[in-house]
PDB file of N, CA and C in Angstrom:
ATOM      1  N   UNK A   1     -55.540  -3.740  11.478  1.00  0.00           N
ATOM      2  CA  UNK A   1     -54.792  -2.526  11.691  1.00  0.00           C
ATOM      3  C   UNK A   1     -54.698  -2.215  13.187  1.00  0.00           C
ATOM      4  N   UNK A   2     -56.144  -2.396  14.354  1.00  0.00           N
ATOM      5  CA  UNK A   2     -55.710  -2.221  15.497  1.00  0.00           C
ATOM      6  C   UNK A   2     -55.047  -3.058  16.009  1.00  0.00           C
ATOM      7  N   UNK A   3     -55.039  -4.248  15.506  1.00  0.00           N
ATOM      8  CA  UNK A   3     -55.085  -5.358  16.345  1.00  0.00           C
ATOM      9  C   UNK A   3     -52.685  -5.250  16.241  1.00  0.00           C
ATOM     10  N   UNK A   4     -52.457  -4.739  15.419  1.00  0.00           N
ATOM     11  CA  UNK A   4     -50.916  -4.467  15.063  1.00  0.00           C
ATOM     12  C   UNK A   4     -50.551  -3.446  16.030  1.00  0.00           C
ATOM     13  N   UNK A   5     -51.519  -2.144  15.846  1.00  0.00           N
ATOM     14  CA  UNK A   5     -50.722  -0.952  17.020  1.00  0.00           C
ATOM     15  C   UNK A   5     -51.315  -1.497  18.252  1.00  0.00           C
ATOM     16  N   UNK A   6     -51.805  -2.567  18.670  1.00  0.00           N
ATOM     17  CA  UNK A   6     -52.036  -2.799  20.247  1.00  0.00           C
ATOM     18  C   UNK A   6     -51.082  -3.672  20.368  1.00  0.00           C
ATOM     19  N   UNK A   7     -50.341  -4.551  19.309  1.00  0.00           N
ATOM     20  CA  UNK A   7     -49.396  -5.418  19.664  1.00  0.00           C
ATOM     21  C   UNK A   7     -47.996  -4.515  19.537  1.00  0.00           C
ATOM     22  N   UNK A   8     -47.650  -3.868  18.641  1.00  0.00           N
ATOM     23  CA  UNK A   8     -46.760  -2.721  18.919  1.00  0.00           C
ATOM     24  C   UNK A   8     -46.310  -2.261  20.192  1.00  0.00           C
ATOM     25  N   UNK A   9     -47.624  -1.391  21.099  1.00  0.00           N
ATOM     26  CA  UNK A   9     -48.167  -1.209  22.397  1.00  0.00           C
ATOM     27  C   UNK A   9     -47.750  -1.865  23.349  1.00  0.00           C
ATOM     28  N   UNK A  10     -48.428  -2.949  23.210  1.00  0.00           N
ATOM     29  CA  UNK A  10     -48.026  -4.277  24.466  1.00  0.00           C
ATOM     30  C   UNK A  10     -46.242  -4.653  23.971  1.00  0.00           C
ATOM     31  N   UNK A  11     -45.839  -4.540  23.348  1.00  0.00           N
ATOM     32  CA  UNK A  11     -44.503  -4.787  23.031  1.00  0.00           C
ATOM     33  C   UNK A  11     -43.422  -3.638  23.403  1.00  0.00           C
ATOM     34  N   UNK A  12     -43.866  -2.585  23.298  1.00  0.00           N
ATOM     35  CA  UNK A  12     -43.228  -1.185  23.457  1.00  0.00           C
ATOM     36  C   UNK A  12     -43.106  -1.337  25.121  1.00  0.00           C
ATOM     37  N   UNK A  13     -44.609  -1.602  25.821  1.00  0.00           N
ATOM     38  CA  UNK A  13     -44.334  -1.588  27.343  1.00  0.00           C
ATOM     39  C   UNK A  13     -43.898  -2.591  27.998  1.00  0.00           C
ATOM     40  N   UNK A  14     -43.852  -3.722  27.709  1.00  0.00           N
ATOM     41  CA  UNK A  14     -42.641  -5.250  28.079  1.00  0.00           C
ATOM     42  C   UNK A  14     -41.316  -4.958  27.782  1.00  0.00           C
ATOM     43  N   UNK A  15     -40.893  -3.690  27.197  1.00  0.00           N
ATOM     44  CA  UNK A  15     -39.495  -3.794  26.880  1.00  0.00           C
ATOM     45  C   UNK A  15     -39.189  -4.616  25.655  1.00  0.00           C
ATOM     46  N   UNK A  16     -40.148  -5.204  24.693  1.00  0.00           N
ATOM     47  CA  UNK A  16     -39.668  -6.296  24.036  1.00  0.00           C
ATOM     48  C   UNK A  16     -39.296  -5.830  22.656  1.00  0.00           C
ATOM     49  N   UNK A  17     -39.845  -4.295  22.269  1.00  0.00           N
ATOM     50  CA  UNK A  17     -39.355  -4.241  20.788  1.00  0.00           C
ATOM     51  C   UNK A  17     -40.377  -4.613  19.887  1.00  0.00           C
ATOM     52  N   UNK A  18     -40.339  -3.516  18.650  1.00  0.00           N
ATOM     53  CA  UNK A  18     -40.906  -4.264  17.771  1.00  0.00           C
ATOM     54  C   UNK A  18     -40.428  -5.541  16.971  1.00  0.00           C
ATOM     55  N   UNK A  19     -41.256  -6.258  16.381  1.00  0.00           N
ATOM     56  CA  UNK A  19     -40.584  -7.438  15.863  1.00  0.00           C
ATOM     57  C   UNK A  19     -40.039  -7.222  14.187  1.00  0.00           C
ATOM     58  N   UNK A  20     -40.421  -5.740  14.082  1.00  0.00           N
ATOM     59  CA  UNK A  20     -39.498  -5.819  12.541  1.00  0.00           C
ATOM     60  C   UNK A  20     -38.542  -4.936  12.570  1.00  0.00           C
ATOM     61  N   UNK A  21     -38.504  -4.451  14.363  1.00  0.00           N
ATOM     62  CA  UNK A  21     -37.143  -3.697  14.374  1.00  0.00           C
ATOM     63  C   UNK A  21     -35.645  -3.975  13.624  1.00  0.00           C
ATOM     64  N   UNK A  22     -35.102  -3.451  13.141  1.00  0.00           N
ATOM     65  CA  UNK A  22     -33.710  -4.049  12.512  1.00  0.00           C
ATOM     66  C   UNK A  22     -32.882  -4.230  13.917  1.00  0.00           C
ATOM     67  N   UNK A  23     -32.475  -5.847  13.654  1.00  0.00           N
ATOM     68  CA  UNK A  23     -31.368  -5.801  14.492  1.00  0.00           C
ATOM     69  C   UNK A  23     -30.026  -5.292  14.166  1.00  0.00           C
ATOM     70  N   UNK A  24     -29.384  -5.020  15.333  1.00  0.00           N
ATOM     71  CA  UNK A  24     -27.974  -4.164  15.243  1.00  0.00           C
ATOM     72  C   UNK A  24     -27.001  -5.069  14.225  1.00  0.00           C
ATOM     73  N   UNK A  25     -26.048  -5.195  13.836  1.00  0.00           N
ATOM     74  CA  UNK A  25     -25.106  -6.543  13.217  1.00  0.00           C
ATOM     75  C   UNK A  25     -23.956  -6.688  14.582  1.00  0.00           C
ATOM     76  N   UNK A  26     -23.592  -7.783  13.742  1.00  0.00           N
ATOM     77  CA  UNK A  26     -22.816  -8.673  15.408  1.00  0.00           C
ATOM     78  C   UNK A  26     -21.830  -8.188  14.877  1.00  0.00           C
ATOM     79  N   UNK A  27     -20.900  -8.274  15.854  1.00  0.00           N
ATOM     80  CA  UNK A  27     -19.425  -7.905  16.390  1.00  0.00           C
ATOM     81  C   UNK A  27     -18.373  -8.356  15.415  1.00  0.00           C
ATOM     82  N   UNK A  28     -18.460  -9.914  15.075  1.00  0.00           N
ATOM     83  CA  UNK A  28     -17.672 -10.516  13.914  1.00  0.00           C
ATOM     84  C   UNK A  28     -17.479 -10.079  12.877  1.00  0.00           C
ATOM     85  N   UNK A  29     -19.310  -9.617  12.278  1.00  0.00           N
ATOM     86  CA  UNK A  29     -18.740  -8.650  10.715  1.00  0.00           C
ATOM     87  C   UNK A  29     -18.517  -7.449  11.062  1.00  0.00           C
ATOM     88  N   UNK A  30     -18.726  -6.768  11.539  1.00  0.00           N
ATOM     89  CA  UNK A  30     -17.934  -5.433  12.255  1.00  0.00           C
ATOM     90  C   UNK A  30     -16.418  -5.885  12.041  1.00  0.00           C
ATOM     91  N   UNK A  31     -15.613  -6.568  12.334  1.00  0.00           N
ATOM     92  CA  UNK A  31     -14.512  -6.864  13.163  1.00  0.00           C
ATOM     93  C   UNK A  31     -13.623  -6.790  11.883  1.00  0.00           C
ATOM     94  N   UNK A  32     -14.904  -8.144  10.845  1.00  0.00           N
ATOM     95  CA  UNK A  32     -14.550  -8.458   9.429  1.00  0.00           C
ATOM     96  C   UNK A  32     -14.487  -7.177   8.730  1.00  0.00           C
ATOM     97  N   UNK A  33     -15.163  -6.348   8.484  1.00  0.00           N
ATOM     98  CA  UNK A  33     -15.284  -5.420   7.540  1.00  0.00           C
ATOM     99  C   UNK A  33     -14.257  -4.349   7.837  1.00  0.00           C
ATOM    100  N   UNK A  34     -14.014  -4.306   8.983  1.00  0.00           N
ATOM    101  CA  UNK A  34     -12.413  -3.115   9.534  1.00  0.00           C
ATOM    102  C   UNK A  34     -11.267  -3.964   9.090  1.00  0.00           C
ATOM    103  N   UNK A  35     -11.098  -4.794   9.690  1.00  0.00           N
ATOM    104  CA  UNK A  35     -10.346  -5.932   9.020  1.00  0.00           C
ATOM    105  C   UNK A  35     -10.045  -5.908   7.186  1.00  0.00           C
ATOM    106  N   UNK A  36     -11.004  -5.908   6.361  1.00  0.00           N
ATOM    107  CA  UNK A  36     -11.086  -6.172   4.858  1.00  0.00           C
ATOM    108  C   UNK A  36     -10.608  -4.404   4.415  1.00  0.00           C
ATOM    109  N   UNK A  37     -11.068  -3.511   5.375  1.00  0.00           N
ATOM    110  CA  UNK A  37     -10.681  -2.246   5.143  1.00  0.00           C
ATOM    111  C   UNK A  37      -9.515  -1.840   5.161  1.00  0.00           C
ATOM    112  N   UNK A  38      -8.739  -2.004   5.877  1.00  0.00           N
ATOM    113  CA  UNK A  38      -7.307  -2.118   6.351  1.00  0.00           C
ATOM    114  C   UNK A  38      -6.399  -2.534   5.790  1.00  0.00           C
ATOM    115  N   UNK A  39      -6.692  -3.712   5.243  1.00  0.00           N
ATOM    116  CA  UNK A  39      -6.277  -4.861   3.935  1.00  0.00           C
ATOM    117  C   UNK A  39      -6.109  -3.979   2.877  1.00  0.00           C
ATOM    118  N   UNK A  40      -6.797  -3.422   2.641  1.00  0.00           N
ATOM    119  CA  UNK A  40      -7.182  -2.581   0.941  1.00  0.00           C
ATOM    120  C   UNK A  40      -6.565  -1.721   1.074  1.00  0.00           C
ATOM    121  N   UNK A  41      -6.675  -0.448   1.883  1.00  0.00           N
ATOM    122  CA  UNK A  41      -5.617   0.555   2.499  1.00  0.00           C
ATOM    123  C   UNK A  41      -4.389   0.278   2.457  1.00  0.00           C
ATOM    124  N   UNK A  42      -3.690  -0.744   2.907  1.00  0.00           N
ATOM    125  CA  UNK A  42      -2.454  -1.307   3.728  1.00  0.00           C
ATOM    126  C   UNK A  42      -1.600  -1.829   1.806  1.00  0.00           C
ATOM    127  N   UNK A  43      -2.628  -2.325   1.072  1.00  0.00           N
ATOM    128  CA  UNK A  43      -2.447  -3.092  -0.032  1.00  0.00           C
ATOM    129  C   UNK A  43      -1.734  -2.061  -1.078  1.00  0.00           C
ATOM    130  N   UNK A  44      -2.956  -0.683  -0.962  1.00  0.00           N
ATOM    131  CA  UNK A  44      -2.874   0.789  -1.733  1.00  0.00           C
ATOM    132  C   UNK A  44      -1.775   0.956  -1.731  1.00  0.00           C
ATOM    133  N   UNK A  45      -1.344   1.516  -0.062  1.00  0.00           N
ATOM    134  CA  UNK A  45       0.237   1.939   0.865  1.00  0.00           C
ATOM    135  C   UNK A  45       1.390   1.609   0.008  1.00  0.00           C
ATOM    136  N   UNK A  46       0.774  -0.192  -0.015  1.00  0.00           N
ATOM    137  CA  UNK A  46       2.717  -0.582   0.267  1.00  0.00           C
ATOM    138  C   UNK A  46       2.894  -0.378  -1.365  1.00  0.00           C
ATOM    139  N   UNK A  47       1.972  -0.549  -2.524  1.00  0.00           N
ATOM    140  CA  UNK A  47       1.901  -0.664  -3.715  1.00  0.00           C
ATOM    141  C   UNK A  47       2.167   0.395  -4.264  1.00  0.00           C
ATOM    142  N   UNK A  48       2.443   1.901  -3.311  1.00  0.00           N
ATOM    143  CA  UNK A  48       2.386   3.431  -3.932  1.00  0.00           C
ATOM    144  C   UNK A  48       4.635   3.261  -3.292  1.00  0.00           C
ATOM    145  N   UNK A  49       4.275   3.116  -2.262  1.00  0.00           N
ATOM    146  CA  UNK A  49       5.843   3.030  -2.264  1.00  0.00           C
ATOM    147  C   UNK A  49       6.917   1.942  -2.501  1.00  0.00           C
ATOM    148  N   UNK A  50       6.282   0.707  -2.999  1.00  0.00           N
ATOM    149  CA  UNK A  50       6.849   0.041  -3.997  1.00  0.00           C
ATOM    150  C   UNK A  50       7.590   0.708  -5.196  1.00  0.00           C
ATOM    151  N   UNK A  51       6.434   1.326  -6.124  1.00  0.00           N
ATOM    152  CA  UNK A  51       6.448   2.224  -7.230  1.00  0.00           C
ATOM    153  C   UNK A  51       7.677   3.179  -6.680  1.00  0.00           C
ATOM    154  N   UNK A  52       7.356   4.093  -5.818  1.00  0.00           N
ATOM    155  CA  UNK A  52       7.951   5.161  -5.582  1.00  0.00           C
ATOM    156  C   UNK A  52       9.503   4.381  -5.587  1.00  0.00           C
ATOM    157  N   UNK A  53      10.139   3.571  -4.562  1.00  0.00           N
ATOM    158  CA  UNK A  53      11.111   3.440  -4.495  1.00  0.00           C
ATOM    159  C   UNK A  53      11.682   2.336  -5.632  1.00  0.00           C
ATOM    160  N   UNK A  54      11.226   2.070  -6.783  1.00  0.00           N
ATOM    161  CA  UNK A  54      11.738   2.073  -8.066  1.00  0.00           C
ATOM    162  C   UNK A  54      11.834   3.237  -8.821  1.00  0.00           C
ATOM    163  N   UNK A  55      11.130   3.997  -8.385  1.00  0.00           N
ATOM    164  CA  UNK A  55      11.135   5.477  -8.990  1.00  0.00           C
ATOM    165  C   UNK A  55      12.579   5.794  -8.813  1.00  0.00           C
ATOM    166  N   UNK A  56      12.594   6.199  -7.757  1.00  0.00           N
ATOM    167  CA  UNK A  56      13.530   6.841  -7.031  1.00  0.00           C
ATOM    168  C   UNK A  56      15.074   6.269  -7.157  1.00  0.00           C
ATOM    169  N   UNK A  57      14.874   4.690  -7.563  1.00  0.00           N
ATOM    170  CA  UNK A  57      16.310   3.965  -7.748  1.00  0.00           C
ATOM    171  C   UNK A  57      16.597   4.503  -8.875  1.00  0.00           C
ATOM    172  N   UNK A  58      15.417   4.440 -10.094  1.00  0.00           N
ATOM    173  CA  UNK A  58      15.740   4.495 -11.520  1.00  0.00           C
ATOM    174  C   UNK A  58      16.512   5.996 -11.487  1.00  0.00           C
ATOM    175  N   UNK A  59      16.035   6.998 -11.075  1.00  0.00           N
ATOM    176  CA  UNK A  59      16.771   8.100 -11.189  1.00  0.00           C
ATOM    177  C   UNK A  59      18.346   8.331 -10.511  1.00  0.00           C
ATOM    178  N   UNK A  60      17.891   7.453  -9.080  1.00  0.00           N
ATOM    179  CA  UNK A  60      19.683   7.656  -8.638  1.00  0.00           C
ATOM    180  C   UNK A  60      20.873   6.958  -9.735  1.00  0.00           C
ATOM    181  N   UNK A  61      20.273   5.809 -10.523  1.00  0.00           N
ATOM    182  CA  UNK A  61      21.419   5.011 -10.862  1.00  0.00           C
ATOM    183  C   UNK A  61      21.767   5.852 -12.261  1.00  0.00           C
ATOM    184  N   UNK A  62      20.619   6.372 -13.502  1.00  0.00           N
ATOM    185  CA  UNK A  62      20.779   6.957 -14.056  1.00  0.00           C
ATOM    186  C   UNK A  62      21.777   8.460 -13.645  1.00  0.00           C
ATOM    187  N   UNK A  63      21.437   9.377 -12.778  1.00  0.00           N
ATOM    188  CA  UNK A  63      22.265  10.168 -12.198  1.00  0.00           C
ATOM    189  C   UNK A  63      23.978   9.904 -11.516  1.00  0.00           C
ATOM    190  N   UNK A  64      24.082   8.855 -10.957  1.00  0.00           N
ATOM    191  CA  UNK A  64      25.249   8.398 -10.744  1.00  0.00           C
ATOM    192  C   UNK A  64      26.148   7.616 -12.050  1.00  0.00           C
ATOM    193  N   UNK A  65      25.182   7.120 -13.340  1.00  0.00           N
ATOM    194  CA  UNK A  65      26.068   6.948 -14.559  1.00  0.00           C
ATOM    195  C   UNK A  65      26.664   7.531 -15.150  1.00  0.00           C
ATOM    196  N   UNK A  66      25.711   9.043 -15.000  1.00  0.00           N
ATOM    197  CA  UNK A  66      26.354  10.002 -15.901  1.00  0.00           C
ATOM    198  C   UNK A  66      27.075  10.856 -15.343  1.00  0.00           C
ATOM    199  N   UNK A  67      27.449  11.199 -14.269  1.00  0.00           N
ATOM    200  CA  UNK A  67      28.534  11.584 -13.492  1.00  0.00           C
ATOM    201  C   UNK A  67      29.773  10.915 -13.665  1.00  0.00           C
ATOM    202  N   UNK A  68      29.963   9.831 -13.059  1.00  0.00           N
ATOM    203  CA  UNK A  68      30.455   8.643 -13.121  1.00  0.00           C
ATOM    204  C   UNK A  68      31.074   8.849 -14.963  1.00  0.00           C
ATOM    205  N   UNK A  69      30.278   8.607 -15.802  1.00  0.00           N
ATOM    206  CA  UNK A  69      30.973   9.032 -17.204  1.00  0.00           C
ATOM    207  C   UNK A  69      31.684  10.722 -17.830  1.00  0.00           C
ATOM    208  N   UNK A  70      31.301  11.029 -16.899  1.00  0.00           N
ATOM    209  CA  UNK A  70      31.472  12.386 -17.407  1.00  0.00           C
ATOM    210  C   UNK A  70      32.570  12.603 -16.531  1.00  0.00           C
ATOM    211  N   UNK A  71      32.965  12.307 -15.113  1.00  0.00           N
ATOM    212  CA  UNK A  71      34.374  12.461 -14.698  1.00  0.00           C
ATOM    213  C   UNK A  71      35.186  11.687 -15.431  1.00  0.00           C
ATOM    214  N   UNK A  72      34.871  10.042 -15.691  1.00  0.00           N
ATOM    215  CA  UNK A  72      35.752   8.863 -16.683  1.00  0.00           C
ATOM    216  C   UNK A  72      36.482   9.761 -17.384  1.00  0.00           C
ATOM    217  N   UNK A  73      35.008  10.598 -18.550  1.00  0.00           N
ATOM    218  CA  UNK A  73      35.805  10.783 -20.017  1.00  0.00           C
ATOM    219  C   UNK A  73      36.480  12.401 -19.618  1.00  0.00           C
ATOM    220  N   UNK A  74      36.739  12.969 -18.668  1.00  0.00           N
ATOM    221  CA  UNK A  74      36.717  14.208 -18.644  1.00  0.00           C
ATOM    222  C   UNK A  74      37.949  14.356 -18.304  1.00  0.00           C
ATOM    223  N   UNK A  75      38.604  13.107 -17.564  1.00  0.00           N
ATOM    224  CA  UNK A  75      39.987  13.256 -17.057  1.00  0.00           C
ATOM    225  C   UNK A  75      40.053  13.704 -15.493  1.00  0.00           C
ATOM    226  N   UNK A  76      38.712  14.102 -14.870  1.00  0.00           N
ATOM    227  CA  UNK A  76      39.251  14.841 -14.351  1.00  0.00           C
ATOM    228  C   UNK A  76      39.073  13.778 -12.796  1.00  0.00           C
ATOM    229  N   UNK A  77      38.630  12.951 -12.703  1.00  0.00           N
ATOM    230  CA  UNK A  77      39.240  11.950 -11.946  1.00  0.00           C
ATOM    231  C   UNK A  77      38.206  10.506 -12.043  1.00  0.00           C
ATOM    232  N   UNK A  78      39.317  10.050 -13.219  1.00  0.00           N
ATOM    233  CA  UNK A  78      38.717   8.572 -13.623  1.00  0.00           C
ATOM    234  C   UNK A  78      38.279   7.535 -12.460  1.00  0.00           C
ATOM    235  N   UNK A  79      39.351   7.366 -11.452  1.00  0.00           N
ATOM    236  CA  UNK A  79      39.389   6.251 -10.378  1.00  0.00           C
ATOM    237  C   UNK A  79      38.105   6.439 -10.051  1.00  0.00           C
ATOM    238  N   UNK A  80      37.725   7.524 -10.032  1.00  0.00           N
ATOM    239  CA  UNK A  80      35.974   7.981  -8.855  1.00  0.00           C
ATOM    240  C   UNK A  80      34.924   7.643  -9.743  1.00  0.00           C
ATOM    241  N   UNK A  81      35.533   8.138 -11.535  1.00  0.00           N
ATOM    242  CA  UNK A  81      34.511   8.363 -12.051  1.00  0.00           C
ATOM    243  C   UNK A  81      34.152   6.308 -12.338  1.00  0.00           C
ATOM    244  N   UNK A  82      34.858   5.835 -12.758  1.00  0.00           N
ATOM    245  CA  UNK A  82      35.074   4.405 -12.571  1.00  0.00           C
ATOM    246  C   UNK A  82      34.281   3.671 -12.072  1.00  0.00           C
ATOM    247  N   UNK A  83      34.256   4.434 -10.212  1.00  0.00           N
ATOM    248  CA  UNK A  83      33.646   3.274  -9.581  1.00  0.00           C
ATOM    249  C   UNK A  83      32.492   3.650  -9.205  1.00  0.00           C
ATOM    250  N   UNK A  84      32.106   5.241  -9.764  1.00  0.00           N
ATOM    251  CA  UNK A  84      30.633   5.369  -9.591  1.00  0.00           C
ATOM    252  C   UNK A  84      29.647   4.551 -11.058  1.00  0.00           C
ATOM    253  N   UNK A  85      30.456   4.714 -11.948  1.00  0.00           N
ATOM    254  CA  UNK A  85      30.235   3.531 -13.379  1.00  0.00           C
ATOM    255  C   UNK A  85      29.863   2.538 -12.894  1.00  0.00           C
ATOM    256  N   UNK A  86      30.783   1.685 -11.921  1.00  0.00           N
ATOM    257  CA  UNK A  86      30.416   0.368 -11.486  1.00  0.00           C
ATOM    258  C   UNK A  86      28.905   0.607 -10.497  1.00  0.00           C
ATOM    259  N   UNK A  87      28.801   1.289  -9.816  1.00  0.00           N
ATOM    260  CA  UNK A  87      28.225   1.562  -8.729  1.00  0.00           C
ATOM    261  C   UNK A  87      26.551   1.750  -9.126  1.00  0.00           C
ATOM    262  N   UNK A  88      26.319   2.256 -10.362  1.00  0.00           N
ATOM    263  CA  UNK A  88      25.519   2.631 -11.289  1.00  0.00           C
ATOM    264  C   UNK A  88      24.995   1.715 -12.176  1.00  0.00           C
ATOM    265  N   UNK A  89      25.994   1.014 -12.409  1.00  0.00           N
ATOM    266  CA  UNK A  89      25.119  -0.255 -13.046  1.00  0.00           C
ATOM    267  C   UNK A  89      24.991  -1.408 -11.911  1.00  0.00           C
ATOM    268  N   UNK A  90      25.314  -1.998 -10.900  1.00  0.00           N
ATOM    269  CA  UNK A  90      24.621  -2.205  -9.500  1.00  0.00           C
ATOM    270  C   UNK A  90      23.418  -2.325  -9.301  1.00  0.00           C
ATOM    271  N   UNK A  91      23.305  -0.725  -9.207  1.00  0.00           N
ATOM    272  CA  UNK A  91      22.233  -0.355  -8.382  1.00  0.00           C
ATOM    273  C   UNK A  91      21.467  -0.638  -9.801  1.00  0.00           C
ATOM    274  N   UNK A  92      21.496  -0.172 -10.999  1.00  0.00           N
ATOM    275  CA  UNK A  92      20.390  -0.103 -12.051  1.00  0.00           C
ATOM    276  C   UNK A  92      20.228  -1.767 -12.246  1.00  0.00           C
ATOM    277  N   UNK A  93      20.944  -2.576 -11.972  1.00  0.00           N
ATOM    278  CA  UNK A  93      20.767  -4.208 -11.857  1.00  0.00           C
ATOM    279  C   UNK A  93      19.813  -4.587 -10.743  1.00  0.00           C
ATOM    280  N   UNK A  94      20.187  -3.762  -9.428  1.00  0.00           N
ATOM    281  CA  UNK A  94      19.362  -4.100  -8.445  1.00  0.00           C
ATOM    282  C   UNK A  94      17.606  -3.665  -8.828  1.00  0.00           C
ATOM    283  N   UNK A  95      17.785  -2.391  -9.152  1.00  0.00           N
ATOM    284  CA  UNK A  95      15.937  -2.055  -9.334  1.00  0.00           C
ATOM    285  C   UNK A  95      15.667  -2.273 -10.340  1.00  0.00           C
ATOM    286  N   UNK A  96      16.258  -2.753 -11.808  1.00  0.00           N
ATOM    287  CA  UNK A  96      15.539  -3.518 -12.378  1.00  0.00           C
ATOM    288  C   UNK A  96      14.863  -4.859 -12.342  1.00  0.00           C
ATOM    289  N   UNK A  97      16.148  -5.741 -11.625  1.00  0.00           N
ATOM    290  CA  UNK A  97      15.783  -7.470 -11.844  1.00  0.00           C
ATOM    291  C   UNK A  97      14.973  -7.197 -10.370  1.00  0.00           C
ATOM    292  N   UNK A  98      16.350  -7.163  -9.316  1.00  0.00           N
ATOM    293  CA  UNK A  98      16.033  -7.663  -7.741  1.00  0.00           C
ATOM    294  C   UNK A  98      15.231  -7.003  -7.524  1.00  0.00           C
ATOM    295  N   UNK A  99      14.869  -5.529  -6.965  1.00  0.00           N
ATOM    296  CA  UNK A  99      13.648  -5.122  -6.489  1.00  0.00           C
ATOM    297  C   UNK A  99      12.179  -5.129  -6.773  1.00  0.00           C
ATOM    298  N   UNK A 100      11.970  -5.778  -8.487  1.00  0.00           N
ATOM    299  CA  UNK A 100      10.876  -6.436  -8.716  1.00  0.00           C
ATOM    300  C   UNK A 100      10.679  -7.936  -8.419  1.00  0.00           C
ATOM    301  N   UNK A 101      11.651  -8.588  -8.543  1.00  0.00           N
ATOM    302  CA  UNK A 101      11.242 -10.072  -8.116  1.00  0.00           C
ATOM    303  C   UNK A 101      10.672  -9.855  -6.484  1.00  0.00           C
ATOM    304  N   UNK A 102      11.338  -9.278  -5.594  1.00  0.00           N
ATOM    305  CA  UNK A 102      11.245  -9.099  -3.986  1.00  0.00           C
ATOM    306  C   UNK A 102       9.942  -8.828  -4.042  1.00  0.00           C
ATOM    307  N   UNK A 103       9.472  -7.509  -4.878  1.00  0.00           N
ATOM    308  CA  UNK A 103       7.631  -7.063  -4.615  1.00  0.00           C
ATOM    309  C   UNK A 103       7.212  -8.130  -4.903  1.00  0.00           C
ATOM    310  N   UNK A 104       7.213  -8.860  -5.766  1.00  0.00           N
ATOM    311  CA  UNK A 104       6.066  -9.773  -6.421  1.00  0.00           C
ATOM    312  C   UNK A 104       6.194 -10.697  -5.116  1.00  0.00           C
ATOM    313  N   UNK A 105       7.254 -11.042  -4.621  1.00  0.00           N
ATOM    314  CA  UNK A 105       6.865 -12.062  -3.331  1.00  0.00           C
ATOM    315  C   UNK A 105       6.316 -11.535  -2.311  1.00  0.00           C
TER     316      UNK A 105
END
């Protein structure tokens, strides 16, 4: 027991440290672990506005169909209502097929 706090002692006044001090961790896994953090975050991000902007298609194209049909059948100006029809199934082609194949890559 003395023979530990005199080596403690003699170690404390050399500057040398105890020897079961914890060493600090190196720089690399530091570097790594901000790194792996960022990743996961960044992964969360793009995966919330992925979602969102299928969200957001599904409702425009639905909203522009039924406009689009409701001027058609209403008379009250087919040509527009027509090509928002076309315009509507497009876009509901695009965020169904295309904008999921694109995420997955």
């Amino acid at each position: 027991m003395i023979e530990a706090l005199v080596r403690v002692a003699v170690a404390e006044l050399h500057g040398l440290g105890t020897l079961d001090a914890q060493q600090p961790p190196d720089l690399g896994s530091i570097i790594q672990q901000l790194a792996q953090q960022f990743t996961n975050l960044m992964t969360v991000l793009l995966t919330t506005i992925d979602s969102t902007v299928v969200a957001v298609a599904r409702l425009a194209y639905v909203t522009v169909l039924l406009i689009g049909v409701l001027l058609y059948f209403t008379h009250a100006d087919r040509r527009l209502g027509k090509d928002l029809i076309k315009g509507g199934i497009v876009l509901a082609i695009l965020a169904e097929f295309v904008f999921p194949l694109v995420i997955k890559l």
